[in-house]
Protein backbone atom coordinates (compact mmCIF):
# COMPACT_ATOMS: atom_id res chain seq x y z
CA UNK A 1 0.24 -33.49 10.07
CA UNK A 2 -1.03 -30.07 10.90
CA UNK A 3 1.07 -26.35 10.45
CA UNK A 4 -0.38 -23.62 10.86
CA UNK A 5 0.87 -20.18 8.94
CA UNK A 6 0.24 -16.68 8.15
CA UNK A 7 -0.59 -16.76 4.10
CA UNK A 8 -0.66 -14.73 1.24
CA UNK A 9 -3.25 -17.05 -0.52
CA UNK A 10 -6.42 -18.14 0.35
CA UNK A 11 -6.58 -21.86 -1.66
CA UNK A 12 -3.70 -23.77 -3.23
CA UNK A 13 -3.15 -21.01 -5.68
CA UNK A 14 0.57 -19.70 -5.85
CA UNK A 15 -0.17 -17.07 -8.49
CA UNK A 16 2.15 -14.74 -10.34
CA UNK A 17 2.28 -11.47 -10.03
CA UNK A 18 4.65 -9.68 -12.33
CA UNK A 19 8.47 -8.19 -12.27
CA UNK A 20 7.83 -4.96 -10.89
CA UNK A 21 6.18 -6.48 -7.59
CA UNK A 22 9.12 -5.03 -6.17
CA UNK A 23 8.27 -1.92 -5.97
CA UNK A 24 4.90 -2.89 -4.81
CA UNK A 25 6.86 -4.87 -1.60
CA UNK A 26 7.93 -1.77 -0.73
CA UNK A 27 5.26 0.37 -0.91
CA UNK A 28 2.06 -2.31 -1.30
CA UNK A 29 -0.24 0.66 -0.56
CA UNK A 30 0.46 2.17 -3.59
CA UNK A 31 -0.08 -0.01 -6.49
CA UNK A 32 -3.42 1.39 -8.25
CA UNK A 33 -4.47 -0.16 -11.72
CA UNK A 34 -1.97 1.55 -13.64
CA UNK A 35 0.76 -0.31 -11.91
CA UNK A 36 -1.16 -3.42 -12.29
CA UNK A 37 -1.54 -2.66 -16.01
CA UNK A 38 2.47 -2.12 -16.10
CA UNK A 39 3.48 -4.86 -14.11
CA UNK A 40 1.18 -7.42 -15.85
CA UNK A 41 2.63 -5.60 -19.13
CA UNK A 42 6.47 -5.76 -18.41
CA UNK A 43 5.94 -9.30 -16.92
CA UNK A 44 5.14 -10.60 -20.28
CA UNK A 45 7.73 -8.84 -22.04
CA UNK A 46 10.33 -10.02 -19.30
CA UNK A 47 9.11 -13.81 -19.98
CA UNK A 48 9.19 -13.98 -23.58
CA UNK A 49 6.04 -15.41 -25.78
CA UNK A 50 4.71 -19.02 -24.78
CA UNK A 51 5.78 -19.37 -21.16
CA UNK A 52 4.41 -22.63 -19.92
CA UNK A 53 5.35 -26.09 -17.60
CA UNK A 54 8.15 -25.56 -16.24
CA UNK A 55 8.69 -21.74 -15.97
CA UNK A 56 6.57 -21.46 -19.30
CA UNK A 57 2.56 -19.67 -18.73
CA UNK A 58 0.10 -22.29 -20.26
CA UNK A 59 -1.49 -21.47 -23.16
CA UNK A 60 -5.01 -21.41 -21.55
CA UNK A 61 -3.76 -18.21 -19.21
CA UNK A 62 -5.43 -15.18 -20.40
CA UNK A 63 -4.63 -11.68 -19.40
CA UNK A 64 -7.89 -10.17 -19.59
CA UNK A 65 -10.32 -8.11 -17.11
CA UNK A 66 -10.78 -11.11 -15.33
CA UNK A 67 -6.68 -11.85 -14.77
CA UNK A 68 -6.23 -8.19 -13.44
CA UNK A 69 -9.12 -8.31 -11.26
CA UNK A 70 -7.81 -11.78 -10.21
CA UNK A 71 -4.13 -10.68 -9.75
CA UNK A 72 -5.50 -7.61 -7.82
CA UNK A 73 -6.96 -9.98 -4.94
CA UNK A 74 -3.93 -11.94 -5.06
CA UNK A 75 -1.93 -8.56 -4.26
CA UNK A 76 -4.44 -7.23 -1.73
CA UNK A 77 -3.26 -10.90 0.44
CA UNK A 78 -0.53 -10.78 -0.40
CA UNK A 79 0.25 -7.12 0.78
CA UNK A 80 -1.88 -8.30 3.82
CA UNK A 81 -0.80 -11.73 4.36
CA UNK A 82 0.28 -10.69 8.32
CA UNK A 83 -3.62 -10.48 8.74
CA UNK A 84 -4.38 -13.51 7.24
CA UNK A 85 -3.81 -17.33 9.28
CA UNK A 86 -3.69 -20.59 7.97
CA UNK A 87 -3.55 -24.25 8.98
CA UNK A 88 -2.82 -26.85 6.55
CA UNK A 89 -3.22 -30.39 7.11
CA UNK A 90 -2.07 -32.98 4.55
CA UNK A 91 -4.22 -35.96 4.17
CA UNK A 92 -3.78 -39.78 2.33
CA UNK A 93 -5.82 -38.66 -0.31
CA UNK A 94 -5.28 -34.66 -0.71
CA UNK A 95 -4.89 -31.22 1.43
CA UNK A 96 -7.04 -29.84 3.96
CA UNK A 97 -6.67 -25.54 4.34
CA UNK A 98 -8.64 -23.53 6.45
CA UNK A 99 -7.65 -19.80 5.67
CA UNK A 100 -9.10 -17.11 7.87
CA UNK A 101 -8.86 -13.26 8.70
CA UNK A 102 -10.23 -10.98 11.25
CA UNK A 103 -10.34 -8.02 9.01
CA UNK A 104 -14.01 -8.32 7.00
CA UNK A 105 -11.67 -7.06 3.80
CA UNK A 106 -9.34 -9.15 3.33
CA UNK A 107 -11.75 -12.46 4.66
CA UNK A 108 -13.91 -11.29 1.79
CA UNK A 109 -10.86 -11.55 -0.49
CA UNK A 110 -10.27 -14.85 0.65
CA UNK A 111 -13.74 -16.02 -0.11
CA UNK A 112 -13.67 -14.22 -3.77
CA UNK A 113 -10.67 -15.38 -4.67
CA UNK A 114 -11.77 -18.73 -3.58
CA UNK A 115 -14.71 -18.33 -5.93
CA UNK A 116 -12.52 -17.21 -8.61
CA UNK A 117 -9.94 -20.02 -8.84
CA UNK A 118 -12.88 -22.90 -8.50
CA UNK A 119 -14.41 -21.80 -11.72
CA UNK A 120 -11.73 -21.05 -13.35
CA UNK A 121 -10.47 -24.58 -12.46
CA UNK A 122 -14.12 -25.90 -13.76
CA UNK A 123 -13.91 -24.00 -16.78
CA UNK A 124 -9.86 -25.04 -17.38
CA UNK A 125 -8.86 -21.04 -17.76
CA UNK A 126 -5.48 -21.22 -15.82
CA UNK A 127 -4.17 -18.56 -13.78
CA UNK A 128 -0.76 -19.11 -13.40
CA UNK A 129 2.67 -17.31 -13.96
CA UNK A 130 5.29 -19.51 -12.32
CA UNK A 131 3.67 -22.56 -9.96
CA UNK A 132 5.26 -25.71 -11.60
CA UNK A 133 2.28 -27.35 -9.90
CA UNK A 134 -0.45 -25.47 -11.32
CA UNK A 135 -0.44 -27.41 -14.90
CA UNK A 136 -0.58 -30.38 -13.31
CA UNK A 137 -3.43 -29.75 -11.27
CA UNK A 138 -5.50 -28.14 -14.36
CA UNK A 139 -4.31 -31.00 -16.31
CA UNK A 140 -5.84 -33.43 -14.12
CA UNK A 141 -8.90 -31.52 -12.94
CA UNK A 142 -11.41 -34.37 -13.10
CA UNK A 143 -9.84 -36.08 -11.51
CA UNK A 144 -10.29 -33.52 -8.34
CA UNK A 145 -12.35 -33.60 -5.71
CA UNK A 146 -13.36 -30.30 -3.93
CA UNK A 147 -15.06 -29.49 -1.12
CA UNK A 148 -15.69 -25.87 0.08
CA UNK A 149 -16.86 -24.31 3.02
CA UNK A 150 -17.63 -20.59 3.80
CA UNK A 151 -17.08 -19.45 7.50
CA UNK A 152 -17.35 -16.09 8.83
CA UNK A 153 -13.87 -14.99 8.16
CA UNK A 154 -12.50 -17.16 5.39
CA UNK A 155 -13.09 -20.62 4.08
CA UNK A 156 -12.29 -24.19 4.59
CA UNK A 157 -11.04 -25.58 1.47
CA UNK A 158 -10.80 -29.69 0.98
CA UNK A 159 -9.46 -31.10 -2.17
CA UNK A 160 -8.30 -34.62 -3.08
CA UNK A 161 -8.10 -37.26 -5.75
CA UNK A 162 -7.28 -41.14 -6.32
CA UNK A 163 -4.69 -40.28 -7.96
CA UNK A 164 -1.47 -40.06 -6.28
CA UNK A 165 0.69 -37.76 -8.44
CA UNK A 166 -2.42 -35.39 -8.08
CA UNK A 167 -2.01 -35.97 -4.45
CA UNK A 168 1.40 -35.05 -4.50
CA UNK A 169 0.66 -32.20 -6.86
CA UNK A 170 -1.49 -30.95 -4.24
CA UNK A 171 0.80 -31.33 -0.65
CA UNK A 172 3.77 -29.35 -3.23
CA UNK A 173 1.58 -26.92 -4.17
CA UNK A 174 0.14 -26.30 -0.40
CA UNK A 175 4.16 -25.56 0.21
CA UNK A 176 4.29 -22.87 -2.28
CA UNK A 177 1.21 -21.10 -0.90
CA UNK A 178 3.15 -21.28 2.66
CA UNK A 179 6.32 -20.03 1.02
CA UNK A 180 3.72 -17.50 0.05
CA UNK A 181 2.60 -17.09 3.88
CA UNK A 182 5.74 -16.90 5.21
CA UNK A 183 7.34 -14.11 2.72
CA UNK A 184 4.47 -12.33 1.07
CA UNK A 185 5.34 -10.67 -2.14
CA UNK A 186 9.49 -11.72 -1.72
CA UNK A 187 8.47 -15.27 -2.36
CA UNK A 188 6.88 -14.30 -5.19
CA UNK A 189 9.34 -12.48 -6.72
CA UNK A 190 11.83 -15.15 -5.89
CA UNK A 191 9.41 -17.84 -7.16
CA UNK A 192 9.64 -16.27 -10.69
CA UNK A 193 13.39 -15.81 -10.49
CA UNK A 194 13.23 -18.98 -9.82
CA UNK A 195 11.31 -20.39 -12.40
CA UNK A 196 12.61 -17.65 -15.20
CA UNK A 197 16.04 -19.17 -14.75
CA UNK A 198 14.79 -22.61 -15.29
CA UNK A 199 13.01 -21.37 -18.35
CA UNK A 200 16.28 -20.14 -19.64
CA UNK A 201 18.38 -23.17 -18.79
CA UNK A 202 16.46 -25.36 -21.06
């Protein structure tokens, strides 16, 4: 089964942003590195130490040169996700996502943030705020399958496994990245809401 969207994201990657993105939804144009120093900053404080499964950051996540420049090509989709198409087909075994753009930019974003997220998934350094699905696709990353293919304005992305909690790992976590399409930077605010108050019912 085929749908097609307009995305934030350019793989299954529903990454967190920060509290603060508010500001940002409002005026996305504006947020330099200082505001992505401050909103990385007063997320952590607003989540509380050890964040992991759940609502809760893994303890692999680390918020270092690489994070910010990874959360700023998150925020550059996200802020132009309108630009941005996607169609994602579910398959027996896994997902199927070809993610495009006819702006150069923000098709090169997709393709470096594509880049990113594989070898971050090789080398098991999570990138991940509030995606319940994340952790379990990290957890189980050999037993992933990924294919990746480079066209002029984005990327066709195939991954799958044998395993069928993976492959429902996968189909949930191709719904987050369409909440993602669909909303932009509200969904992601409302996906950490979300996820915060889960954190705090436990």
């Amino acid at each position: 089964m085929k749908r097609s969207y307009k995305l934030a994201a350019g793989i299954a990657a529903a990454l967190g942003l920060g509290l603060g993105a508010a500001a940002v939804i409002a005026h996305p144009g504006a947020m330099g590195q200082g505001m992505m120093h401050r909103m990385e900053h007063g997320m952590m404080q607003g989540m509380g130490p050890g964040m992991t499964h759940g609502g809760r950051m893994a303890a692999g996540v680390q918020h270092d040169d690489a994070f910010r420049a990874d959360m700023g090509l998150v925020h550059d989709m996200l802020a132009n996700h309108e630009s941005i198409k996607r169609t994602v087909t579910n398959l027996p075994n896994g997902t199927r996502t070809v993610t495009e753009s006819d702006d150069p930019t923000v098709a090169q974003a997709i393709k470096a943030h594509v880049a990113s997220m594989e070898q971050r998934l090789r080398d098991g350094r999570e990138f991940n705020l509030f995606s319940p699905t994340i952790p379990v696709l990290f957890e189980n990353r050999e037993k992933l399958k990924t294919t990746v293919e480079a066209t002029d304005k984005g990327i066709v992305f195939v991954q799958t496994s044998d395993d069928q909690e993976v492959v429902a790992a996968l189909q949930a976590h191709a719904e987050e990245v369409s909440e993602l399409a669909r909303d932009g930077m509200a969904a992601m605010m409302r996906g950490m809401r979300s996820r915060m108050m889960g954190s705090a019912q436990r």
